[in-house]
PDB file of N, CA and C in Angstrom:
ATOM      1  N   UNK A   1      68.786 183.668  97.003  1.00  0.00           N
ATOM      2  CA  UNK A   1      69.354 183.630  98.336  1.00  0.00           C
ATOM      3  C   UNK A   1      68.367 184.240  99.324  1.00  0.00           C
ATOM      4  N   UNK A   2      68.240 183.755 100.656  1.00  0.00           N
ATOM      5  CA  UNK A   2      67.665 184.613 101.889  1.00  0.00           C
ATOM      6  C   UNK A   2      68.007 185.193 102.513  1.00  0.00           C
ATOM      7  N   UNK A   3      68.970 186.417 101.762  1.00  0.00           N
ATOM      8  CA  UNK A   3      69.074 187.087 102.493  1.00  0.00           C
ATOM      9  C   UNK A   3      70.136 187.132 103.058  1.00  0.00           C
ATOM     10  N   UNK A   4      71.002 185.787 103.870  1.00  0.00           N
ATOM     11  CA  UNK A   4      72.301 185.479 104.055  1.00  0.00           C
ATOM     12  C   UNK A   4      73.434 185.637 103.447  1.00  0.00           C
ATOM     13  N   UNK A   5      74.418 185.598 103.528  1.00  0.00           N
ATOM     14  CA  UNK A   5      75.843 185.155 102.624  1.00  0.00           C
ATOM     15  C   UNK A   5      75.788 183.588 102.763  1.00  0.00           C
ATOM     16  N   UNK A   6      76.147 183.226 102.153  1.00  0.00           N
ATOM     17  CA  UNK A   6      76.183 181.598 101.903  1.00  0.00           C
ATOM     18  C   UNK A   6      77.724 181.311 102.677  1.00  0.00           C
ATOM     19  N   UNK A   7      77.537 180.152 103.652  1.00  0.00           N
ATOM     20  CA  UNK A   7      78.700 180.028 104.283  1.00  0.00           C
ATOM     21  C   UNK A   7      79.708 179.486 103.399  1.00  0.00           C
ATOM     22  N   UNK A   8      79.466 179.140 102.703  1.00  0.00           N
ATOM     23  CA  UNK A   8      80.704 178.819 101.548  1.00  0.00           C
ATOM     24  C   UNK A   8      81.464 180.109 101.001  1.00  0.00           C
ATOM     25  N   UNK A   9      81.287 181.036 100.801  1.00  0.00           N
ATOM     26  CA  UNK A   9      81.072 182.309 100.611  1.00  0.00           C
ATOM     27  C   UNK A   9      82.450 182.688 101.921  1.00  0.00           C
ATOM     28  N   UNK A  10      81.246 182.937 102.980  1.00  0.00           N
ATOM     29  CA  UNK A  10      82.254 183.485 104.398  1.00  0.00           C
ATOM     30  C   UNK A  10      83.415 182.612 103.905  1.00  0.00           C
ATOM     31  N   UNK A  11      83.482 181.386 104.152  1.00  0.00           N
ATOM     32  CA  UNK A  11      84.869 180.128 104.656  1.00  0.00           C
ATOM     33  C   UNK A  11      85.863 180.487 103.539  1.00  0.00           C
ATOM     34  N   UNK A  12      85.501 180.750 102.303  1.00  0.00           N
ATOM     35  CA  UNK A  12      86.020 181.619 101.409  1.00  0.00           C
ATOM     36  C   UNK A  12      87.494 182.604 101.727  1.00  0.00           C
ATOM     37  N   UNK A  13      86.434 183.500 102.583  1.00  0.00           N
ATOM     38  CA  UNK A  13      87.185 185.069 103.151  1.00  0.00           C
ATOM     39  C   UNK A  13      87.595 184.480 103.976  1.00  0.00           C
ATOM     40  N   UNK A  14      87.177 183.666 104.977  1.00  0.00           N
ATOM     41  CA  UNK A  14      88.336 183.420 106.342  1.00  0.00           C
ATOM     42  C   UNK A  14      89.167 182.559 105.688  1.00  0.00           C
ATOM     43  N   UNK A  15      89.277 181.912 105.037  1.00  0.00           N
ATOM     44  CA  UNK A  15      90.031 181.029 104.135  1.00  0.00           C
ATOM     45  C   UNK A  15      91.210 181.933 103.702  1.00  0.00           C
ATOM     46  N   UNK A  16      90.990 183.058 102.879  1.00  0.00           N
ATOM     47  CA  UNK A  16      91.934 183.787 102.555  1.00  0.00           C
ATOM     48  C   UNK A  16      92.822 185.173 103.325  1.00  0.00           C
ATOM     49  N   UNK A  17      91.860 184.830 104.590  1.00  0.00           N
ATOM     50  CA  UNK A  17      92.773 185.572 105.710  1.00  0.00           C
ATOM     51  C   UNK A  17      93.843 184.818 106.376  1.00  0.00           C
ATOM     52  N   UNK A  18      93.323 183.916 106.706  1.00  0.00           N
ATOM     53  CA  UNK A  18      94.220 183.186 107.084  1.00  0.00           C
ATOM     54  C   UNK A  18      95.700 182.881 105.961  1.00  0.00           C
ATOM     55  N   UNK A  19      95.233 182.728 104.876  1.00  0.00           N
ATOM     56  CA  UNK A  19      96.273 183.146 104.139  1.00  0.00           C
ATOM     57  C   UNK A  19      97.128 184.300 103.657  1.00  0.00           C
ATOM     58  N   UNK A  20      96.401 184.983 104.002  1.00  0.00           N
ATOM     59  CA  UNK A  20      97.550 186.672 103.754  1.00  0.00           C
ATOM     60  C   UNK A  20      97.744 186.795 105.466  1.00  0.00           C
ATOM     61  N   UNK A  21      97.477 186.338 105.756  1.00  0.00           N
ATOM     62  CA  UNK A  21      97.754 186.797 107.771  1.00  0.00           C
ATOM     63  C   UNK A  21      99.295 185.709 107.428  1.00  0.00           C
ATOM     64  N   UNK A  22      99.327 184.394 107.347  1.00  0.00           N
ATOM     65  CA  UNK A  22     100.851 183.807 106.945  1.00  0.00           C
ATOM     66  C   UNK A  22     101.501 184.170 105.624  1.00  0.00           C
ATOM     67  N   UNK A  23     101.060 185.126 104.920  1.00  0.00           N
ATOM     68  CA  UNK A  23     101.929 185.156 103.390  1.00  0.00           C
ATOM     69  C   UNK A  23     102.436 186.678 103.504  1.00  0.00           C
ATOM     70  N   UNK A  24     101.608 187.417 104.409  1.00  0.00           N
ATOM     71  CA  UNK A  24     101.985 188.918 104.515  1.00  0.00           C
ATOM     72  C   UNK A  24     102.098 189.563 106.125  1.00  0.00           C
ATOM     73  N   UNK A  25     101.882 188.816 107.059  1.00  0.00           N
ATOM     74  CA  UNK A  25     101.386 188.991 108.191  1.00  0.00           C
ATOM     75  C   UNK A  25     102.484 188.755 109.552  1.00  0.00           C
ATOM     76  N   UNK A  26     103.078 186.768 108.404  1.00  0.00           N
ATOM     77  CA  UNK A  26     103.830 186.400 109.763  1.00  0.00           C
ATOM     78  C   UNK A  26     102.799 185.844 111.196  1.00  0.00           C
ATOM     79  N   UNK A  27     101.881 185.688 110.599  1.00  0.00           N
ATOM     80  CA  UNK A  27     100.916 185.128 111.036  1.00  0.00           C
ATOM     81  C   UNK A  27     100.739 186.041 112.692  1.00  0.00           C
ATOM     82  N   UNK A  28     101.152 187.287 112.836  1.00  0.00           N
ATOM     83  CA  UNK A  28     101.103 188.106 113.691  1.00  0.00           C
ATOM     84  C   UNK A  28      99.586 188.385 113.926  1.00  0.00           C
ATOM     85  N   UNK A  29      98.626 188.794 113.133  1.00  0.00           N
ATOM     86  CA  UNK A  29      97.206 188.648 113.530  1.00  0.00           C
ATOM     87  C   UNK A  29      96.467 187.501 114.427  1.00  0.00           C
ATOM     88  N   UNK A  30      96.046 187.990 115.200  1.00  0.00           N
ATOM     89  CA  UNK A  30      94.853 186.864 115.880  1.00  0.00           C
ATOM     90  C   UNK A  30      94.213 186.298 115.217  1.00  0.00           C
ATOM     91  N   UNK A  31      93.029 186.261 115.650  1.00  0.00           N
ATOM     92  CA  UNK A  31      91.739 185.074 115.214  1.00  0.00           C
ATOM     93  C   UNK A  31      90.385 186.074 115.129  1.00  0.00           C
ATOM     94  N   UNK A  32      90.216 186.487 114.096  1.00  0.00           N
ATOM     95  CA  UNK A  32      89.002 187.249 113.650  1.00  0.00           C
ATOM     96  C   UNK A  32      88.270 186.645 113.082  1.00  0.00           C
ATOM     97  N   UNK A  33      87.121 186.960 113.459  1.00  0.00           N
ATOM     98  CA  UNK A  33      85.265 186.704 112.715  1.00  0.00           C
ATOM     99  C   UNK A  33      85.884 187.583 111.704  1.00  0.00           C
ATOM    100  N   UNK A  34      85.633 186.448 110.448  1.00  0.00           N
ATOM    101  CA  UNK A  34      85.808 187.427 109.131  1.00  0.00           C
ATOM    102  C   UNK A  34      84.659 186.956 108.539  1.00  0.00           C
ATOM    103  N   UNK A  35      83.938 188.205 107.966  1.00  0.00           N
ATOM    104  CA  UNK A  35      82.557 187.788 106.939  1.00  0.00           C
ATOM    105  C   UNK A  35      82.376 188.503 105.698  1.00  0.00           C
ATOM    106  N   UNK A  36      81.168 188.212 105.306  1.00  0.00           N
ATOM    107  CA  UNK A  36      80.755 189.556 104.062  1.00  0.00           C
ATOM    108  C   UNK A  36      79.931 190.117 104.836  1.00  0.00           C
ATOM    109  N   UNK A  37      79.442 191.355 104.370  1.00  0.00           N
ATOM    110  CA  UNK A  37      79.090 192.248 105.116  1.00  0.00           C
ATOM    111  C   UNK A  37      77.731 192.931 103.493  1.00  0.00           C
ATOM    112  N   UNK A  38      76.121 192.327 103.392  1.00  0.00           N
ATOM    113  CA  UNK A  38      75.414 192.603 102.556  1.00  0.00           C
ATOM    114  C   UNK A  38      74.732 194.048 102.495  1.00  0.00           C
ATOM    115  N   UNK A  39      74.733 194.731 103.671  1.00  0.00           N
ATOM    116  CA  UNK A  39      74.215 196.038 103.411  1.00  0.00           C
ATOM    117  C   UNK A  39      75.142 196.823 103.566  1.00  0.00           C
ATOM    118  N   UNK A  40      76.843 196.502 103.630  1.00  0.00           N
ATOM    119  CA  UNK A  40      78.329 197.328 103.382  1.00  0.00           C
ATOM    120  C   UNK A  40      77.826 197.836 101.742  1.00  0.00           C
ATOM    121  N   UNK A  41      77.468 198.923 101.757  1.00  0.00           N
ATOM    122  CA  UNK A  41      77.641 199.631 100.432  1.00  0.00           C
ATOM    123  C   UNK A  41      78.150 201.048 100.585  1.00  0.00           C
ATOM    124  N   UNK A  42      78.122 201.436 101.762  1.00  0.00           N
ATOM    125  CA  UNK A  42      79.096 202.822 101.606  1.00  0.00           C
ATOM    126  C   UNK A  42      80.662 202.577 102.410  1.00  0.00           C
ATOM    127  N   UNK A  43      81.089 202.050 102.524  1.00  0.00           N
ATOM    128  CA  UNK A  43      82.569 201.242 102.475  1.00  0.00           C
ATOM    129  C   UNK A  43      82.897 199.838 102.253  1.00  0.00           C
ATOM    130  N   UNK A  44      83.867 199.441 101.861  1.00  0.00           N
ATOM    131  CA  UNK A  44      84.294 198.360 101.333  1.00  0.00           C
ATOM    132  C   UNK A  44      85.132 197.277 102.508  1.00  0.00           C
ATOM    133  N   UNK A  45      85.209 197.713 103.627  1.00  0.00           N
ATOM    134  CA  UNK A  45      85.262 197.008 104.597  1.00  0.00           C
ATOM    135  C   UNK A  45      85.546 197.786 106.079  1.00  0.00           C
ATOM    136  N   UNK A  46      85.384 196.984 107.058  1.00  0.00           N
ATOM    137  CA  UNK A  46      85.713 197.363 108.429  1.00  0.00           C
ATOM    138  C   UNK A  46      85.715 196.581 109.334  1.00  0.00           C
ATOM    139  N   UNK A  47      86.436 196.729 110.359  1.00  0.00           N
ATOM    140  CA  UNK A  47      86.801 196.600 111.722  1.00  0.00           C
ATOM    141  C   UNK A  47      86.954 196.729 112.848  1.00  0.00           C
ATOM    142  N   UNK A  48      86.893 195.806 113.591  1.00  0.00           N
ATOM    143  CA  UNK A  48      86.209 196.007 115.020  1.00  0.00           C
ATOM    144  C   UNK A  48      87.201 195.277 115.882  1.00  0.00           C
ATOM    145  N   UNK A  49      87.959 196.150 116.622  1.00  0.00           N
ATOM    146  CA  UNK A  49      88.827 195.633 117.411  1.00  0.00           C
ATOM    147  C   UNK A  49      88.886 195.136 118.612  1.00  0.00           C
ATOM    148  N   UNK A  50      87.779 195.443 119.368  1.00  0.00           N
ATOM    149  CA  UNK A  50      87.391 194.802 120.779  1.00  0.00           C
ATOM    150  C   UNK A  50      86.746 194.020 120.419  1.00  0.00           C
ATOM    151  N   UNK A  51      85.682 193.529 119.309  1.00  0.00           N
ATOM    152  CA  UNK A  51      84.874 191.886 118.980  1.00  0.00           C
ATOM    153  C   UNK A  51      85.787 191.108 117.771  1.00  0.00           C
ATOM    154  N   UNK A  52      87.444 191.557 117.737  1.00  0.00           N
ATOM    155  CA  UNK A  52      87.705 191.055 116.472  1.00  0.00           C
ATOM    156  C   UNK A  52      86.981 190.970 115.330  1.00  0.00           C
ATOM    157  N   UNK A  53      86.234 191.354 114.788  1.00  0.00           N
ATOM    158  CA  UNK A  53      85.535 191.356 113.625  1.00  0.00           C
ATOM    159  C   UNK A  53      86.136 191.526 112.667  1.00  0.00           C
ATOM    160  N   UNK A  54      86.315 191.648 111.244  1.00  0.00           N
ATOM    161  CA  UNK A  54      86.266 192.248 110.169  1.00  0.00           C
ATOM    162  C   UNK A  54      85.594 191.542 108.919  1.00  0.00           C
ATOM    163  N   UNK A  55      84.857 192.630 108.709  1.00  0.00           N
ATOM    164  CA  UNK A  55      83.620 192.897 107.692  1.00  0.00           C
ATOM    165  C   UNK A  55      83.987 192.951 106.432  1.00  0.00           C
ATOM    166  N   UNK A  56      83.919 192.854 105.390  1.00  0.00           N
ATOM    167  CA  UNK A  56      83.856 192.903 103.738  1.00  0.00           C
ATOM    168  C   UNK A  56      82.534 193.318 102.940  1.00  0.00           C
ATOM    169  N   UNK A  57      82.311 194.355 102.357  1.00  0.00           N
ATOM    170  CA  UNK A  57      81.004 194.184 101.422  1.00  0.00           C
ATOM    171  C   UNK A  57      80.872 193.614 100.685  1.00  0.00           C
ATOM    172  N   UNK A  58      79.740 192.646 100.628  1.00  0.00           N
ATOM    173  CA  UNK A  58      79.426 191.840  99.480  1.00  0.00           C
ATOM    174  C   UNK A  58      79.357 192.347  98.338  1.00  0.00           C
ATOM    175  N   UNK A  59      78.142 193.738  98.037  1.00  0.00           N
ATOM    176  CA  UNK A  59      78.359 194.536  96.879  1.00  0.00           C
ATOM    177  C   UNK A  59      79.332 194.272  96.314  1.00  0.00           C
ATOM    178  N   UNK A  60      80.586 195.105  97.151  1.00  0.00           N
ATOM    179  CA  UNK A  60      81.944 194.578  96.077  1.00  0.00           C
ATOM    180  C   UNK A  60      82.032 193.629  95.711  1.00  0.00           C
ATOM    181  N   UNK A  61      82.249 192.640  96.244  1.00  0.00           N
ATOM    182  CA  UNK A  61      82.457 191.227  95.451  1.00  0.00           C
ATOM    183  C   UNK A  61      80.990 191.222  94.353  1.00  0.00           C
ATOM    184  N   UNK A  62      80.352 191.658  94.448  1.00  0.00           N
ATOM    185  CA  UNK A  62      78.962 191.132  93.837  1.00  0.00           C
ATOM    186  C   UNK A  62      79.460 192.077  92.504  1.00  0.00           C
ATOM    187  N   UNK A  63      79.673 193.188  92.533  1.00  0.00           N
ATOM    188  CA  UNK A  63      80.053 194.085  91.112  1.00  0.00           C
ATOM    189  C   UNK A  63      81.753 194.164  90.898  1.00  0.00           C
ATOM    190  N   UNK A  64      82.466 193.419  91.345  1.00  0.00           N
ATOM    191  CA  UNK A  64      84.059 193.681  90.945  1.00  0.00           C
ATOM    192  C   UNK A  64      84.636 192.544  91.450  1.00  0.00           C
ATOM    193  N   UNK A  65      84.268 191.705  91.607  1.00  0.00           N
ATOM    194  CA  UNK A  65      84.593 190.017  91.864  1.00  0.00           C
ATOM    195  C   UNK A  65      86.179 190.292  92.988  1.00  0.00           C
ATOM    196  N   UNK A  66      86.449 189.138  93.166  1.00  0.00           N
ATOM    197  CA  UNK A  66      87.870 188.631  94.284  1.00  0.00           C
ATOM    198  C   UNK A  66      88.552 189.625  94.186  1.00  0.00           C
ATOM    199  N   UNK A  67      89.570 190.037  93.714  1.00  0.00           N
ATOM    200  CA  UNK A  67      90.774 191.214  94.315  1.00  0.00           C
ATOM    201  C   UNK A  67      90.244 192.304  94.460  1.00  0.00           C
ATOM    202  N   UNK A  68      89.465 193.311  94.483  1.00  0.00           N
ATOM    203  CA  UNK A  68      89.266 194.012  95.451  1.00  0.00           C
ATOM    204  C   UNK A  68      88.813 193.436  96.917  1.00  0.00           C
ATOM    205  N   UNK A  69      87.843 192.528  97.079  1.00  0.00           N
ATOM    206  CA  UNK A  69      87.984 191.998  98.216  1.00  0.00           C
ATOM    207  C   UNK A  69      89.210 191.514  99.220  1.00  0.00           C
ATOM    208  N   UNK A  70      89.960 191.165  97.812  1.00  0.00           N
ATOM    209  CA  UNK A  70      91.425 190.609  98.697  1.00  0.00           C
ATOM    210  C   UNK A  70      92.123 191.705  99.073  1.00  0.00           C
ATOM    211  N   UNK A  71      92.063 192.918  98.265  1.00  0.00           N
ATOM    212  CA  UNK A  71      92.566 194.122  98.873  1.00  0.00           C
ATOM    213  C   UNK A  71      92.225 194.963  99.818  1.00  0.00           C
ATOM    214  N   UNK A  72      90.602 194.644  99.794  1.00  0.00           N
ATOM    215  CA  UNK A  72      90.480 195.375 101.484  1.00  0.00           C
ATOM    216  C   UNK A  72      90.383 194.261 102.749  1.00  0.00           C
ATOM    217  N   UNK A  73      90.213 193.177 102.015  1.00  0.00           N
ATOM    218  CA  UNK A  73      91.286 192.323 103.137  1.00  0.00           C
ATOM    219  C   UNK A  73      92.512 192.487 104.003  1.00  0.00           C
ATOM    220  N   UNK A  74      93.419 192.824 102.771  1.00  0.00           N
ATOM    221  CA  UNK A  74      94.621 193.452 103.242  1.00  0.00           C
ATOM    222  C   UNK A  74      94.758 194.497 103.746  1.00  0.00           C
ATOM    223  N   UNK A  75      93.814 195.682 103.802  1.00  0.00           N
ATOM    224  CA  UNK A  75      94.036 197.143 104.389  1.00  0.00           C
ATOM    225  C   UNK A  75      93.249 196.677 105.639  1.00  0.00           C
ATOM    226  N   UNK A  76      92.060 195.977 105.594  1.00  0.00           N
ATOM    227  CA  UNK A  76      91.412 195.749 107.199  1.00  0.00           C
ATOM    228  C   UNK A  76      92.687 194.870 108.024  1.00  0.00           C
ATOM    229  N   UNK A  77      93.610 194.068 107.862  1.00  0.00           N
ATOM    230  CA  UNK A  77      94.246 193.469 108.405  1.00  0.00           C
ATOM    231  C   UNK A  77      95.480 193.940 108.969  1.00  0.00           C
ATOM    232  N   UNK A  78      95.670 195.281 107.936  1.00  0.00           N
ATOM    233  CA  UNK A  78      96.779 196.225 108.381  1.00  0.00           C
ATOM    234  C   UNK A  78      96.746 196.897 109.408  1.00  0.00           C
ATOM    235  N   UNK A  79      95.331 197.151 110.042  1.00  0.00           N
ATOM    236  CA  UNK A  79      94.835 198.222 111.367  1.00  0.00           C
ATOM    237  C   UNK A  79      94.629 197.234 112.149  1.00  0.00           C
ATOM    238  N   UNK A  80      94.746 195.896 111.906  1.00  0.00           N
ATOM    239  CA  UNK A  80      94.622 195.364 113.192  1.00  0.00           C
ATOM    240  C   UNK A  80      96.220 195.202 114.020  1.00  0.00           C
ATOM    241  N   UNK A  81      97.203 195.484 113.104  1.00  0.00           N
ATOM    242  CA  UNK A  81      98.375 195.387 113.358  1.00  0.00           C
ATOM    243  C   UNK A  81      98.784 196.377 114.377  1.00  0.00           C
ATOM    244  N   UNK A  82      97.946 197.484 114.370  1.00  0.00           N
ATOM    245  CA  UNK A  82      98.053 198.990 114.964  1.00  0.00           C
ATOM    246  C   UNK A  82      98.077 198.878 116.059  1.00  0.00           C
TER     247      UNK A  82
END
């Protein structure tokens, strides 16, 4: 890879926001830039509430595959509720 996340990858995570935003959400969340996040190695995700953002570390997914990702999916999506 160069370096990037592979957009298949991202469409992935926004893929599955969009699905816990209607399966847990009520589809109450907006419209966030959701990505991986490759030099996230000292937290497992974050958020940015004035650029909508939220971030994911790849690391994680790279050493503990999908549900932890899906779980800090779910905790970044919870503070946007705030």
């Amino acid at each position: 890879m160069d370096g990037r996340v592979s957009e298949e990858l991202n469409g992935r995570l926004k893929a599955e926001f969009v699905k816990l935003n209607k399966e847990f959400f009520d589809n109450l969340i907006g419209d966030y830039d959701v990505r991986f996040a490759r030099k996230s190695v000292r937290t497992h995700g974050s958020i940015n509430f004035h650029r909508k953002k939220i971030r994911v570390s790849l690391p994680l997914y790279e050493q503990h595959g999908w549900e932890p990702v899906r779980q800090t999916l779910i905790h970044e999506m919870t503070h946007a509720l705030i």
